[in-house]
N, C-alpha and C. Protein backbone atom coordinates (compact mmCIF):
# COMPACT_ATOMS: atom_id res chain seq x y z
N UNK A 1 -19.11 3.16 1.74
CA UNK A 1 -18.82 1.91 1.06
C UNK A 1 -19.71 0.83 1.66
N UNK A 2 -19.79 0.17 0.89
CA UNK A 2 -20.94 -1.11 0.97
C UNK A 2 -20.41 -2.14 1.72
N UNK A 3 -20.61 -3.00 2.65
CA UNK A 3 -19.83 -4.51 3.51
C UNK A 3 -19.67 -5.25 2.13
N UNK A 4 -18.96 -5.76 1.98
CA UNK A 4 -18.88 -6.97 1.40
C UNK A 4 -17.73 -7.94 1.58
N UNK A 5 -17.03 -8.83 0.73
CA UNK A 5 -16.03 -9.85 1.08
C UNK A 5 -14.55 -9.01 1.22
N UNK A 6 -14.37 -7.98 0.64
CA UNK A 6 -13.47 -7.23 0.78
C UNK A 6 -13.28 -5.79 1.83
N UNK A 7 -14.85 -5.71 1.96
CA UNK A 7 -14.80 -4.15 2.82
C UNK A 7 -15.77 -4.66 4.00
N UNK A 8 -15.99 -4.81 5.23
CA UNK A 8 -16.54 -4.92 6.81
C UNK A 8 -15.88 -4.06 6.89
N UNK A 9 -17.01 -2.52 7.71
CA UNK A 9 -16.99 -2.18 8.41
C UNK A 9 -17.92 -2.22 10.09
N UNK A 10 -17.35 -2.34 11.20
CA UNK A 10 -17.91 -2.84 12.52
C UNK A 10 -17.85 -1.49 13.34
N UNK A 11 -18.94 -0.52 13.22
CA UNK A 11 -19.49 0.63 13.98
C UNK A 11 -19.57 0.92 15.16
N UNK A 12 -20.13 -1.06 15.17
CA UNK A 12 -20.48 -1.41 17.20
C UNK A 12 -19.80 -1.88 18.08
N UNK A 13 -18.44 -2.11 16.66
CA UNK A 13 -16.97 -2.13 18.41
C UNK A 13 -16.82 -1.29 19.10
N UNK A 14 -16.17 -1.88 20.13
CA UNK A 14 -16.04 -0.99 21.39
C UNK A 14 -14.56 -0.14 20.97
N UNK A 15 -14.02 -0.59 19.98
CA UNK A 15 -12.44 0.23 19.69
C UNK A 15 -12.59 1.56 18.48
N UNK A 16 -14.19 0.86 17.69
CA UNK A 16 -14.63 1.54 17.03
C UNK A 16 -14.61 3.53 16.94
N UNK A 17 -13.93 4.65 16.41
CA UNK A 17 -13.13 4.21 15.22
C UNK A 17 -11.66 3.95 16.03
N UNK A 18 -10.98 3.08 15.46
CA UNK A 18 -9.46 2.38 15.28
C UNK A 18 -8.08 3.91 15.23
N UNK A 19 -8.77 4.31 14.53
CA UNK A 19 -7.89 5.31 13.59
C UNK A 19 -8.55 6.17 12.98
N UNK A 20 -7.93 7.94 13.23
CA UNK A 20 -8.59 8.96 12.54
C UNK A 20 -8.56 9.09 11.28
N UNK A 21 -9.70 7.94 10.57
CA UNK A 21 -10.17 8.17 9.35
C UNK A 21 -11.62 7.67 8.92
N UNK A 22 -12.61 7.97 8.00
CA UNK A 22 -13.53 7.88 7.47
C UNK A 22 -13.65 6.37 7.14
N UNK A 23 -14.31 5.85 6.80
CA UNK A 23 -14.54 4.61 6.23
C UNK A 23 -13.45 3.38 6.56
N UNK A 24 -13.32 3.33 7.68
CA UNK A 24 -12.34 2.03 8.33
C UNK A 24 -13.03 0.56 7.42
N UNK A 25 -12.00 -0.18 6.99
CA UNK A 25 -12.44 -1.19 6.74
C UNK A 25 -11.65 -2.11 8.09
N UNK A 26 -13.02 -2.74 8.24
CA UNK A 26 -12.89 -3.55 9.74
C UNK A 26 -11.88 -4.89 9.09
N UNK A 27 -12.06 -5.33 8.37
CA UNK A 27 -12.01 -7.21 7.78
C UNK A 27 -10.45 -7.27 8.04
N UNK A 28 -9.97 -6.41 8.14
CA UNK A 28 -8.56 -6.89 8.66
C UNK A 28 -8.20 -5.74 10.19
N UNK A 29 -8.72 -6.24 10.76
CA UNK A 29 -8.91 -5.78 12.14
C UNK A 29 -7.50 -5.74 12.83
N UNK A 30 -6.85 -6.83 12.62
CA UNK A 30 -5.95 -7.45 13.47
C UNK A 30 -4.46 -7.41 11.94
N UNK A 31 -3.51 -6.70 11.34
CA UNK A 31 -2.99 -6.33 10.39
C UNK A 31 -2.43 -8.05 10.27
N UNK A 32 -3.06 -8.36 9.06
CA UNK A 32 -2.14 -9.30 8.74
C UNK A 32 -0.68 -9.62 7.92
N UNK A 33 -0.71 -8.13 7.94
CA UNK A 33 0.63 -8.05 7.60
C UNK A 33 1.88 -7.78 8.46
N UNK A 34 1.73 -7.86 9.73
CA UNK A 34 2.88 -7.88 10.92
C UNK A 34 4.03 -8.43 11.03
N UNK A 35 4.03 -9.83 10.08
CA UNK A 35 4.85 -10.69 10.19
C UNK A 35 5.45 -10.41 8.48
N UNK A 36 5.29 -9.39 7.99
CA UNK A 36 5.58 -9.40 6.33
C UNK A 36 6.46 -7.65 6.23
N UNK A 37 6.93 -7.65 5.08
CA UNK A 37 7.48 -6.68 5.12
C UNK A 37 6.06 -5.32 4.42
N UNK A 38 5.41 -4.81 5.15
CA UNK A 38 4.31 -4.28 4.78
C UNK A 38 4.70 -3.07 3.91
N UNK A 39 4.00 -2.24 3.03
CA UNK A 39 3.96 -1.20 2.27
C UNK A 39 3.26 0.29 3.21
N UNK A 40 2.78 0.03 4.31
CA UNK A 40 1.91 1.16 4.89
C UNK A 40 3.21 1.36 6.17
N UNK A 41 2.69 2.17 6.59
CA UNK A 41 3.65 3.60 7.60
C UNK A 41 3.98 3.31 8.87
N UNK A 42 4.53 1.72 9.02
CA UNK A 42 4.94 1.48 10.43
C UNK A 42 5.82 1.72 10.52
N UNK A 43 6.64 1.65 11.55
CA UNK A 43 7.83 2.30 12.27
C UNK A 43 8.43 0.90 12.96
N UNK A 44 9.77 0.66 13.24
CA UNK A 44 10.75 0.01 14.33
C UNK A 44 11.00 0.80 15.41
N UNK A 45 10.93 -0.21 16.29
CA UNK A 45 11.36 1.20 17.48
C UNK A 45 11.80 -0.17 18.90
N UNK A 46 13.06 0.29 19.64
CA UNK A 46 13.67 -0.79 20.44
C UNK A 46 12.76 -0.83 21.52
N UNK A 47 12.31 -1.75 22.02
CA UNK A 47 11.45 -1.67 23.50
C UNK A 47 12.12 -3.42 23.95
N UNK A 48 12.02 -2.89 24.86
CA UNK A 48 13.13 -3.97 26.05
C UNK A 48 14.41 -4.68 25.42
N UNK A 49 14.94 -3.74 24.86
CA UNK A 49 16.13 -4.25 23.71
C UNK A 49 16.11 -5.08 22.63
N UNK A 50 14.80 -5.30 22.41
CA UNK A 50 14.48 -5.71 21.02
C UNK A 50 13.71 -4.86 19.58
N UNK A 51 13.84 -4.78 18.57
CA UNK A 51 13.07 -4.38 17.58
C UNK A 51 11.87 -4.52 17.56
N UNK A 52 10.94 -3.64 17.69
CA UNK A 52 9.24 -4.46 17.50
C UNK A 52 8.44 -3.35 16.58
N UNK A 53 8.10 -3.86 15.54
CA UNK A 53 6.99 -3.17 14.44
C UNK A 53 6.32 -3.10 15.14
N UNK A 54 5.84 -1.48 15.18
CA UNK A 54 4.92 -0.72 15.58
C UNK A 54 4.18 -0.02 14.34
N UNK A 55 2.83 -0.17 14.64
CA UNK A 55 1.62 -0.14 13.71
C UNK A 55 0.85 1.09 13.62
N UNK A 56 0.79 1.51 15.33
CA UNK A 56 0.05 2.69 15.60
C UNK A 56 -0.44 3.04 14.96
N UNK A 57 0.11 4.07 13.67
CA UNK A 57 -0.25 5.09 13.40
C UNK A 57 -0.40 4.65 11.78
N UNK A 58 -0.47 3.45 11.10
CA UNK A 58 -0.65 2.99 9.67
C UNK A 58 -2.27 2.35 9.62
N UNK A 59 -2.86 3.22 8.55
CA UNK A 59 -3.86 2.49 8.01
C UNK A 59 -4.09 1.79 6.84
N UNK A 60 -2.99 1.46 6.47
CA UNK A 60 -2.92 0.58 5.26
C UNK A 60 -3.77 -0.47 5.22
N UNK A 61 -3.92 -1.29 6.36
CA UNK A 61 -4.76 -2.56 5.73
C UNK A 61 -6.47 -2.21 6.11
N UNK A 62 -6.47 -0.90 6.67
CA UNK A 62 -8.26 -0.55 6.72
C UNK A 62 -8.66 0.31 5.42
N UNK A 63 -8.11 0.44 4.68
CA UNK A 63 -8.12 0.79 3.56
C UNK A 63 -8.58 0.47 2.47
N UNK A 64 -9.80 0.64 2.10
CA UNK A 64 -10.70 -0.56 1.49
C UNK A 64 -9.85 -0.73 -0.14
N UNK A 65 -9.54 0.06 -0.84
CA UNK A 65 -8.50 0.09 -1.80
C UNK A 65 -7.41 -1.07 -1.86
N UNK A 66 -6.84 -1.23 -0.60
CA UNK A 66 -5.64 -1.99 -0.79
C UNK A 66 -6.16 -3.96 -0.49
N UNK A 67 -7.23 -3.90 -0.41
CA UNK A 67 -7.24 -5.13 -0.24
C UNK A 67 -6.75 -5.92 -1.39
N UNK A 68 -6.34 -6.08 -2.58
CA UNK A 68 -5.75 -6.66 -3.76
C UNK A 68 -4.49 -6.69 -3.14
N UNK A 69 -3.73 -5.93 -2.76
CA UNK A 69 -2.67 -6.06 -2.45
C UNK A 69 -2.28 -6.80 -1.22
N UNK A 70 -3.28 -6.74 0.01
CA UNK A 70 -3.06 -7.40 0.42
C UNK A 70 -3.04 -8.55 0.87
N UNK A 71 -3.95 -9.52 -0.22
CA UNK A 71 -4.47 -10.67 -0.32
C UNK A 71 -3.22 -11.06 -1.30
N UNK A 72 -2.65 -10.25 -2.45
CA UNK A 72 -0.86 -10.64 -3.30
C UNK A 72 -0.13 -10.89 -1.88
N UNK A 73 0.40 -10.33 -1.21
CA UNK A 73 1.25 -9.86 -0.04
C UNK A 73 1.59 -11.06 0.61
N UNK A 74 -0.16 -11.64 0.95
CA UNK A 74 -0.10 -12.61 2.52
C UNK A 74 0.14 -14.13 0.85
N UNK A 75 -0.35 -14.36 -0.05
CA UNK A 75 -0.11 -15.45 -1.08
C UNK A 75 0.81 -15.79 -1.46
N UNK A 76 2.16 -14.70 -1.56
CA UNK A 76 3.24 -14.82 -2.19
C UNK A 76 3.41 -14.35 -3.31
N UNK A 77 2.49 -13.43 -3.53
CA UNK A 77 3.08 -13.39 -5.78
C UNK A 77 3.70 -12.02 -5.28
């Protein structure tokens, strides 16, 4: 896939790949969906007696596909 406003991928990070899959889209590096009720494969799990979304193992927002959705998601519609 091609860089563009929807798909960055970053080869020459040092975390570079993120997650065992092909074509990482970098542009949402950091999930901006943490604070939302997300659609991709995180988990709850108690650590120091609190609830904390854990991400690990979801590639939903490197997913060059879902960026529509996740630009609806973080807008409100």
């Amino acid at each position: 896939m091609k860089n563009s406003f929807r798909y960055f991928e970053n080869r020459d990070c040092k975390y570079y790949p993120c997650h065992k899959m092909e074509h990482i889209n970098c542009l949402f590096c950091y999930c901006p969906l943490y604070s939302h009720d997300c659609p991709g494969s995180y988990e709850m799990r108690e650590i120091r007696g609190r609830m904390v979304k854990v991400c690990t193992d979801c590639t939903y927002p490197h997913e060059a596909e879902n960026y529509p959705a996740i630009i609806r998601i973080l807008s409100g519609y």
